[in-house]
Protein backbone atom coordinates (compact mmCIF):
# COMPACT_ATOMS: atom_id res chain seq x y z
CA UNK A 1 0.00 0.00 0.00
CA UNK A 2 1.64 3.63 -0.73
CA UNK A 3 -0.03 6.68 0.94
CA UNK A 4 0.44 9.65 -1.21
CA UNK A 5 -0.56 12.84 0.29
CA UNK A 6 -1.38 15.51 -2.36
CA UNK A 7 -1.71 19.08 -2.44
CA UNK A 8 -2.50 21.71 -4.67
CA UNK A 9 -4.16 25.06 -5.22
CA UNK A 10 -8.36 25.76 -6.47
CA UNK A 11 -9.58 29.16 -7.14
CA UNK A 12 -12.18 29.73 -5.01
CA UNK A 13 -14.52 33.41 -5.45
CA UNK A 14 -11.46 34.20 -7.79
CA UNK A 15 -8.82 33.47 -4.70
CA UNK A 16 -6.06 30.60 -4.74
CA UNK A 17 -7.29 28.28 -1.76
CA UNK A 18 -5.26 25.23 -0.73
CA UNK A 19 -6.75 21.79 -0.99
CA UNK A 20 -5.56 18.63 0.49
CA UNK A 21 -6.29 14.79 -0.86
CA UNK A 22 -5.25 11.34 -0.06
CA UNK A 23 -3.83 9.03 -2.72
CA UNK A 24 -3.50 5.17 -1.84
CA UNK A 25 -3.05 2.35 -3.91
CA UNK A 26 -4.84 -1.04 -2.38
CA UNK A 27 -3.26 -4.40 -3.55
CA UNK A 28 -6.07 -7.10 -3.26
CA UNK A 29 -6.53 -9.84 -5.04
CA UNK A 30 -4.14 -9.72 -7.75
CA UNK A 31 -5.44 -6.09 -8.36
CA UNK A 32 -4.00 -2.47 -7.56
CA UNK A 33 -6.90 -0.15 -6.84
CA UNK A 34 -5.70 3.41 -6.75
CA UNK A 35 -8.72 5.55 -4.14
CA UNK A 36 -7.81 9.18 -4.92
CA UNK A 37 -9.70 11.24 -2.44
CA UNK A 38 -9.79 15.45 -2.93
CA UNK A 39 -12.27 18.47 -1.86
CA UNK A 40 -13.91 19.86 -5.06
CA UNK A 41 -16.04 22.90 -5.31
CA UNK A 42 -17.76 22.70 -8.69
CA UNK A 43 -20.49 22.59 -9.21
CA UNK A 44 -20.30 22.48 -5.57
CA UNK A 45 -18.73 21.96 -2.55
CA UNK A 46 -17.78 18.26 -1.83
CA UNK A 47 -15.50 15.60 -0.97
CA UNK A 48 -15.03 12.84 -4.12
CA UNK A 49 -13.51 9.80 -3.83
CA UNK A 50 -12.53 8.01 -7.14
CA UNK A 51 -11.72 4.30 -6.79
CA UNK A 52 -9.77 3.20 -10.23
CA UNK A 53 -8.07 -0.31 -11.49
CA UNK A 54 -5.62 0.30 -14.71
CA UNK A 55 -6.97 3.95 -15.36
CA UNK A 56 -10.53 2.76 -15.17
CA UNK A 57 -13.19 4.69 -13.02
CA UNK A 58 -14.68 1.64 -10.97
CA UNK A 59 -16.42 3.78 -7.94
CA UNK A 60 -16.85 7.74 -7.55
CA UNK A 61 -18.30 8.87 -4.23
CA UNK A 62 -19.41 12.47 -3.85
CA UNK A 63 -20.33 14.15 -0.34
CA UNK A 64 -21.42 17.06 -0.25
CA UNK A 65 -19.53 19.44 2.03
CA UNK A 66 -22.97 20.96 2.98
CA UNK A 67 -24.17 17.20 4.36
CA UNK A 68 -21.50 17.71 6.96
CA UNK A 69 -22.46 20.80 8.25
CA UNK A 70 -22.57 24.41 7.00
CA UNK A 71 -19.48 24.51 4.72
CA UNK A 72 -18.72 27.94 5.60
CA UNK A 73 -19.03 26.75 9.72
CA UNK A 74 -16.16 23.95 8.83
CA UNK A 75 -12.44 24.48 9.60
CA UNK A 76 -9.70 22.77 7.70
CA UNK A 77 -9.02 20.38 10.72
CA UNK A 78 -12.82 19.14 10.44
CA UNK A 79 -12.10 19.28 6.54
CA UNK A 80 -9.32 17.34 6.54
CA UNK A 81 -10.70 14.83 9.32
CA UNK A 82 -13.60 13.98 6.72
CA UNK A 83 -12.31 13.55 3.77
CA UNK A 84 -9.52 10.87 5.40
CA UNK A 85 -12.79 9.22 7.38
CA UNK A 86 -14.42 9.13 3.13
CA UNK A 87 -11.12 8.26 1.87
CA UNK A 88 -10.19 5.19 4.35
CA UNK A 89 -13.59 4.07 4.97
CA UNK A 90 -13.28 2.80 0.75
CA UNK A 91 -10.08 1.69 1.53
CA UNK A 92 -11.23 -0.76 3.78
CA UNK A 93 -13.98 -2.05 1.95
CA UNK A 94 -12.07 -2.78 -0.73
CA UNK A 95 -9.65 -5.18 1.81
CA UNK A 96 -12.70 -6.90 3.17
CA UNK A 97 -14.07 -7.34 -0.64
CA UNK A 98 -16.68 -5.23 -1.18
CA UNK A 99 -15.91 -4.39 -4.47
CA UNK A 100 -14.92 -8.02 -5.97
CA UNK A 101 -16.81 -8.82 -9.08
């Protein structure tokens, strides 16, 4: 398994914002699953999870920031704390097999 923290920069009301994401790539079963987890904010504001084998799309997850709570009312810590609770709550489901064909 490699854990590849990501960063990069989003214009957000025409001002650079820093966003954080999780990259982790999930041997099981002969397969490498690569779960790519990153805040977006269009059209609006969510967490997305992408869940890929060989450059395939297998599983995107969207949740909306605004599910959580107000998105304006959360910090970066409570950010941060749900997208890695999104991001390694796929990761385990592909260990246990949830996603075998």
């Amino acid at each position: 398994m490699l854990d590849r923290p990501v960063a990069g920069l989003i214009l957000n009301r025409g001002e650079a914002t820093m966003i954080e994401g999780l990259n982790t790539d999930v041997r099981h079963r002969g397969r490498v699953y690569h779960v790519q987890t990153q805040q977006t904010l269009h059209p609006t504001p969510a967490l997305e999870t992408l869940i890929l084998v060989g450059g395939e799309v297998l599983v995107r997850m969207r949740s909306a920031l605004s599910a959580l709570s107000s998105p304006a009312a959360l910090t970066r810590v409570d950010l941060r704390h749900a997208l890695e609770l999104q991001h390694w709550n796929l990761v385990r489901k592909i260990r246990h097999g949830l996603l075998d064909e």
